[in-house]
N, C-alpha and C. Protein backbone atom coordinates (compact mmCIF):
# COMPACT_ATOMS: atom_id res chain seq x y z
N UNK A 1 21.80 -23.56 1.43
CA UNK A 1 21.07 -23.16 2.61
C UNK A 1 19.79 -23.98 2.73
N UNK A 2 19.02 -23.96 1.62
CA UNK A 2 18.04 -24.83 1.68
C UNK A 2 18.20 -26.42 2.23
N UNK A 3 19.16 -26.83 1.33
CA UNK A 3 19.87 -28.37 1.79
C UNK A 3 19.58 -28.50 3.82
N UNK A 4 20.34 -27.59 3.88
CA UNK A 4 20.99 -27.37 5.44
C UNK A 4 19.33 -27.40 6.32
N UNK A 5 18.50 -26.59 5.85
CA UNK A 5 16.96 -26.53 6.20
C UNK A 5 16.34 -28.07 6.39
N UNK A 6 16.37 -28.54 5.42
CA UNK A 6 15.93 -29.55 4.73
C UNK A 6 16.13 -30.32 5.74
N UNK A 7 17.78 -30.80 5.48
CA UNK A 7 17.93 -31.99 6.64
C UNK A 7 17.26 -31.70 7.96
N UNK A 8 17.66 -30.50 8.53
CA UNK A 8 16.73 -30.35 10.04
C UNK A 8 15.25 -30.76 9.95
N UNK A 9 14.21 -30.59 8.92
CA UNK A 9 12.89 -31.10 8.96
C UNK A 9 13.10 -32.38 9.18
N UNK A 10 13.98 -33.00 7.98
CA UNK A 10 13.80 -34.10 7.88
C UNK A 10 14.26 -35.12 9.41
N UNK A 11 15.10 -34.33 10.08
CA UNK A 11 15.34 -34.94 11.48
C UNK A 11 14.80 -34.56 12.59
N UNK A 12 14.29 -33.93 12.55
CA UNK A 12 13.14 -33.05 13.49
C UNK A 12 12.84 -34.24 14.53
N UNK A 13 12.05 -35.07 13.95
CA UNK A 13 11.26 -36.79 14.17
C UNK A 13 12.05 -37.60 15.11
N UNK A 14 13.16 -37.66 14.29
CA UNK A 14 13.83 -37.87 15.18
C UNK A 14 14.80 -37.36 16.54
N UNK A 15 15.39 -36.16 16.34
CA UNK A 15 15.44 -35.70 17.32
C UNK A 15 14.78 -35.41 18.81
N UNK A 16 13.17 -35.27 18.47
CA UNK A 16 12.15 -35.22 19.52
C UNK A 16 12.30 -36.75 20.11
N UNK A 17 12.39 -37.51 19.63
CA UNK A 17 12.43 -39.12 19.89
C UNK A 17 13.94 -39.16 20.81
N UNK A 18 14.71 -38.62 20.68
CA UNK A 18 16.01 -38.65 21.51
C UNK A 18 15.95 -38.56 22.97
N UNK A 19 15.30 -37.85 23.75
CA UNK A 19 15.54 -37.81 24.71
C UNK A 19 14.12 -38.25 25.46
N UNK A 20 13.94 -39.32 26.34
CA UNK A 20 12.71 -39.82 27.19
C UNK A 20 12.26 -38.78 27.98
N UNK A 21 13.63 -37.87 28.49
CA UNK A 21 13.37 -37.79 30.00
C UNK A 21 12.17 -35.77 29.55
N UNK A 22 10.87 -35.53 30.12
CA UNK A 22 10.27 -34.63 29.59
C UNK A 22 11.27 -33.39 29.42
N UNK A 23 12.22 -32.55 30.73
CA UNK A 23 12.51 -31.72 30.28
C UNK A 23 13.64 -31.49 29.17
N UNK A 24 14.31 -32.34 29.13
CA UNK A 24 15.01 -32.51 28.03
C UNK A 24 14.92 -32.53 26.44
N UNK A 25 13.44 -33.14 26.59
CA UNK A 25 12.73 -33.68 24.80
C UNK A 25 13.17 -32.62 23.98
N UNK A 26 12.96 -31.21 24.33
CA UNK A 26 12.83 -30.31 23.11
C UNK A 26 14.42 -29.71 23.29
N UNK A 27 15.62 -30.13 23.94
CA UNK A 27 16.71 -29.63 23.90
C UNK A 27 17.73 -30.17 22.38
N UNK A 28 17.39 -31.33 22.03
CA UNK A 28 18.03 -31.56 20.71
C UNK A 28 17.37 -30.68 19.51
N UNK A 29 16.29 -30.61 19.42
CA UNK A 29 16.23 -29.90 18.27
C UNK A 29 16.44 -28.60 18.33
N UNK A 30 16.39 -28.06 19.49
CA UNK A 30 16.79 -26.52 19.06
C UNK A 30 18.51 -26.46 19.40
N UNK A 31 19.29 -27.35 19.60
CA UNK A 31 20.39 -27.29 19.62
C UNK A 31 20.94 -27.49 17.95
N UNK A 32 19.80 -28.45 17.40
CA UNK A 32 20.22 -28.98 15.57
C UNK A 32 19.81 -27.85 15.03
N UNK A 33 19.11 -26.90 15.32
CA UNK A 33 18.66 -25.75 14.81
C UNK A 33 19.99 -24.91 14.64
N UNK A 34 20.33 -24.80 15.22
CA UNK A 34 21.75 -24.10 15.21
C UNK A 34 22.55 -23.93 14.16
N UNK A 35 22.52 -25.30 13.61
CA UNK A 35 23.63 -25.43 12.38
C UNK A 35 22.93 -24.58 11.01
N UNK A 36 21.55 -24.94 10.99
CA UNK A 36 20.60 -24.09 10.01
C UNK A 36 20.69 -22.91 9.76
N UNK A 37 20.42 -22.38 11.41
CA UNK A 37 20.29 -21.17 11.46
C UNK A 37 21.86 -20.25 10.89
N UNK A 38 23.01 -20.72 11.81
CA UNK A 38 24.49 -20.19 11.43
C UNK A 38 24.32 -20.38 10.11
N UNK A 39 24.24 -21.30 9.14
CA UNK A 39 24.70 -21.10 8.04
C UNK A 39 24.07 -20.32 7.18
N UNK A 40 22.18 -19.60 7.24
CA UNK A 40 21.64 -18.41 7.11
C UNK A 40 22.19 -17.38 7.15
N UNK A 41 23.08 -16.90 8.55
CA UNK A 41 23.66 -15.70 8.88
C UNK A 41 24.18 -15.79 8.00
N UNK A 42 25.27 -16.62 7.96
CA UNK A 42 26.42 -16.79 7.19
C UNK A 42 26.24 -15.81 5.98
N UNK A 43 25.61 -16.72 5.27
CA UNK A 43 25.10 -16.33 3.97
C UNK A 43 24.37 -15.29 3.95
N UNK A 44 23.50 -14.54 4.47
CA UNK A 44 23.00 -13.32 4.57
C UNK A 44 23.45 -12.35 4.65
N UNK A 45 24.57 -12.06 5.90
CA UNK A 45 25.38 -11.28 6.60
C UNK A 45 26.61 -11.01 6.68
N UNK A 46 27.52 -12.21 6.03
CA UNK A 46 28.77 -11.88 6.25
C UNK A 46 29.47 -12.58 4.66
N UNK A 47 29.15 -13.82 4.20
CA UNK A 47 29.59 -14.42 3.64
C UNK A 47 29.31 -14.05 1.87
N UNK A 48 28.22 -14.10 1.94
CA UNK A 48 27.37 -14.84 0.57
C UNK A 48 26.91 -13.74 -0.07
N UNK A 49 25.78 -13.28 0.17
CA UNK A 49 25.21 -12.14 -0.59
C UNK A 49 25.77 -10.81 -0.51
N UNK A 50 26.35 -10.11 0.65
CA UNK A 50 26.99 -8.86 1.08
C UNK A 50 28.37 -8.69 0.05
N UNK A 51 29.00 -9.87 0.24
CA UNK A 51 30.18 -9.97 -0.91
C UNK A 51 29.78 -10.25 -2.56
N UNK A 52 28.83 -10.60 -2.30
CA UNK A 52 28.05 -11.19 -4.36
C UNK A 52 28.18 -8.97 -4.36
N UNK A 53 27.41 -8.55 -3.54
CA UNK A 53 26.94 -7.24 -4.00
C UNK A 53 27.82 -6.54 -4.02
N UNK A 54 29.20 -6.08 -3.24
CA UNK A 54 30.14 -5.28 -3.65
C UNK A 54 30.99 -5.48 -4.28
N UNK A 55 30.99 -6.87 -5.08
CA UNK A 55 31.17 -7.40 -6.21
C UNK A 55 30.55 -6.64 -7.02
N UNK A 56 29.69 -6.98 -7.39
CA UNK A 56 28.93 -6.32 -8.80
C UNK A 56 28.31 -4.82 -8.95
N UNK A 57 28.50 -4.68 -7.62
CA UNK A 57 28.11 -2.90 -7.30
C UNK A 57 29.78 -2.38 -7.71
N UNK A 58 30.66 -2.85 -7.76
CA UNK A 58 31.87 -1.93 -8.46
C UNK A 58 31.98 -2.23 -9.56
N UNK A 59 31.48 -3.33 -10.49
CA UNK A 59 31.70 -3.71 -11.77
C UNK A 59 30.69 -2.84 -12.28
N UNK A 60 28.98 -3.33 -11.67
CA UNK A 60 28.61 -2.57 -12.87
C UNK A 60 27.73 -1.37 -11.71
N UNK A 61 27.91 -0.63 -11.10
CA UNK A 61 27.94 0.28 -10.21
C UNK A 61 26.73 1.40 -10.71
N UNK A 62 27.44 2.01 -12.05
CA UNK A 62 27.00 2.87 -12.82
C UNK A 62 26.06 2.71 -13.99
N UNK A 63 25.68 1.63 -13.73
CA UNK A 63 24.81 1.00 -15.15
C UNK A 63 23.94 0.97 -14.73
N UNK A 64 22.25 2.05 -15.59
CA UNK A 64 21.36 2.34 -14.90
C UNK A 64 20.29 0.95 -15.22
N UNK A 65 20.44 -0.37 -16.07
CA UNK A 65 20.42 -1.27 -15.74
C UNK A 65 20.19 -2.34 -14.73
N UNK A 66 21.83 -1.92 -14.51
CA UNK A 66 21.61 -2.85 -13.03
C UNK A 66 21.22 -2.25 -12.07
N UNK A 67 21.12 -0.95 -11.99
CA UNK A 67 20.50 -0.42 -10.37
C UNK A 67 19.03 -0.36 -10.87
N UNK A 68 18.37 -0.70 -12.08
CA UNK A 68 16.85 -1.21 -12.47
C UNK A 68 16.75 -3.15 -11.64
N UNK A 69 17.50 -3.16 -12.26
CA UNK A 69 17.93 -5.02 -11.85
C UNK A 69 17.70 -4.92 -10.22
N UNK A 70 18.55 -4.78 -9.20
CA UNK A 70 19.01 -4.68 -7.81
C UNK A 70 17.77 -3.83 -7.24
N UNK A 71 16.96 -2.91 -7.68
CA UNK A 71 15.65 -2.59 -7.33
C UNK A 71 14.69 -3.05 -7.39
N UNK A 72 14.40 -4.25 -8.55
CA UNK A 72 13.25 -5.42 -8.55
C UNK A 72 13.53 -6.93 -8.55
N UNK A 73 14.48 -6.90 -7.96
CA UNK A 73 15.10 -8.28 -7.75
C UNK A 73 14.81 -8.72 -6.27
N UNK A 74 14.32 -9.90 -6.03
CA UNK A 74 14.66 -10.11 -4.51
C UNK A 74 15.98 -10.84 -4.23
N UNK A 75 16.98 -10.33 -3.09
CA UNK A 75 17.78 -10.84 -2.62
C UNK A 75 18.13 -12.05 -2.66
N UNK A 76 17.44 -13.05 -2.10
CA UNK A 76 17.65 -14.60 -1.73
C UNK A 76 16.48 -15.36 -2.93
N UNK A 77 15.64 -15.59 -2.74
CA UNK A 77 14.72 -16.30 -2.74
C UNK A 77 13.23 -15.71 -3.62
N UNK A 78 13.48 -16.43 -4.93
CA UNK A 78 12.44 -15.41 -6.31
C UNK A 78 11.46 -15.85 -6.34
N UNK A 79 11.08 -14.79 -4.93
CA UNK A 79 9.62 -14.59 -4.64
C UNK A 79 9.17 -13.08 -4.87
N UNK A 80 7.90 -12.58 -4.58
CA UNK A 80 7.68 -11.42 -4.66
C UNK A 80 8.26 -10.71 -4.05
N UNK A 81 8.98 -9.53 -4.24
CA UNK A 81 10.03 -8.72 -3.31
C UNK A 81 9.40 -8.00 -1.99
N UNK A 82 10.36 -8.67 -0.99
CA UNK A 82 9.83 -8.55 0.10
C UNK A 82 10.82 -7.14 0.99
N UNK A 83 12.31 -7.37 0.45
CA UNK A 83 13.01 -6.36 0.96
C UNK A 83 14.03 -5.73 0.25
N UNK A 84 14.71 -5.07 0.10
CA UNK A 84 15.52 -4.17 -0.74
C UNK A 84 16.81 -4.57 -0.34
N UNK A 85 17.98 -4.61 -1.68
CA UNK A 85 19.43 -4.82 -1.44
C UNK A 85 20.12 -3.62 -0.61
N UNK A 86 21.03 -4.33 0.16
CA UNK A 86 21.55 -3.52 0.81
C UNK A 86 22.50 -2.56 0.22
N UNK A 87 22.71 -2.51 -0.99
CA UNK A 87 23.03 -1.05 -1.83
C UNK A 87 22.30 -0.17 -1.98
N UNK A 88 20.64 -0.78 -2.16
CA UNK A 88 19.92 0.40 -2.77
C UNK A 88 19.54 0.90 -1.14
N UNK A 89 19.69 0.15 -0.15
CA UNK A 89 19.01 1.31 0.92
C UNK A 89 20.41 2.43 1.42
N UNK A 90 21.43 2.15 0.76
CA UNK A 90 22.68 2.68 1.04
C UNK A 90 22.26 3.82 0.42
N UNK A 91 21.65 3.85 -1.00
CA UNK A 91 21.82 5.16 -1.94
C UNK A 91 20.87 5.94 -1.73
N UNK A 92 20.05 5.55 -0.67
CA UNK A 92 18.74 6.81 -0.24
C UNK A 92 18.65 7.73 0.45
């Protein structure tokens, strides 16, 4: 996902450079945005993490462990926890 980020900065520059005509200028990059953005969902919502978790929420489900783990863990990105897995807001 990051990769996918990445390249869009890195073409940003150029994209704005694509089109002369004024109203047009800012239509490539938020069209390249697109691909970034889908593959976020992706991975957020349908693909990636939702399936990692009912994965390991039936393996180790009952292990007071891992529901210690999945309560101070952040989701994506190991930063300070910003939001809660979508199991633990299931079990409240």
């Amino acid at each position: 996902m990051l990769t996918w980020w990445s390249i869009y900065a890195a073409s940003l520059p150029s994209l704005l450079r694509v089109s002369a005509h004024p109203v047009y200028r800012f239509l490539p990059p938020v069209v390249g945005l697109l691909s970034p953005a889908f593959i976020t969902w992706l991975l957020l919502n349908l693909s990636g993490i939702p399936l990692l978790e009912k994965k390991q929420l039936k393996q180790y489900g009952d292990n007071a462990e891992y529901k210690e783990y999945v309560k101070n863990t952040p989701l994506l990105i190991p930063w300070p926890k910003f939001g809660s897995s979508k199991n633990e807001r299931k079990e409240k």
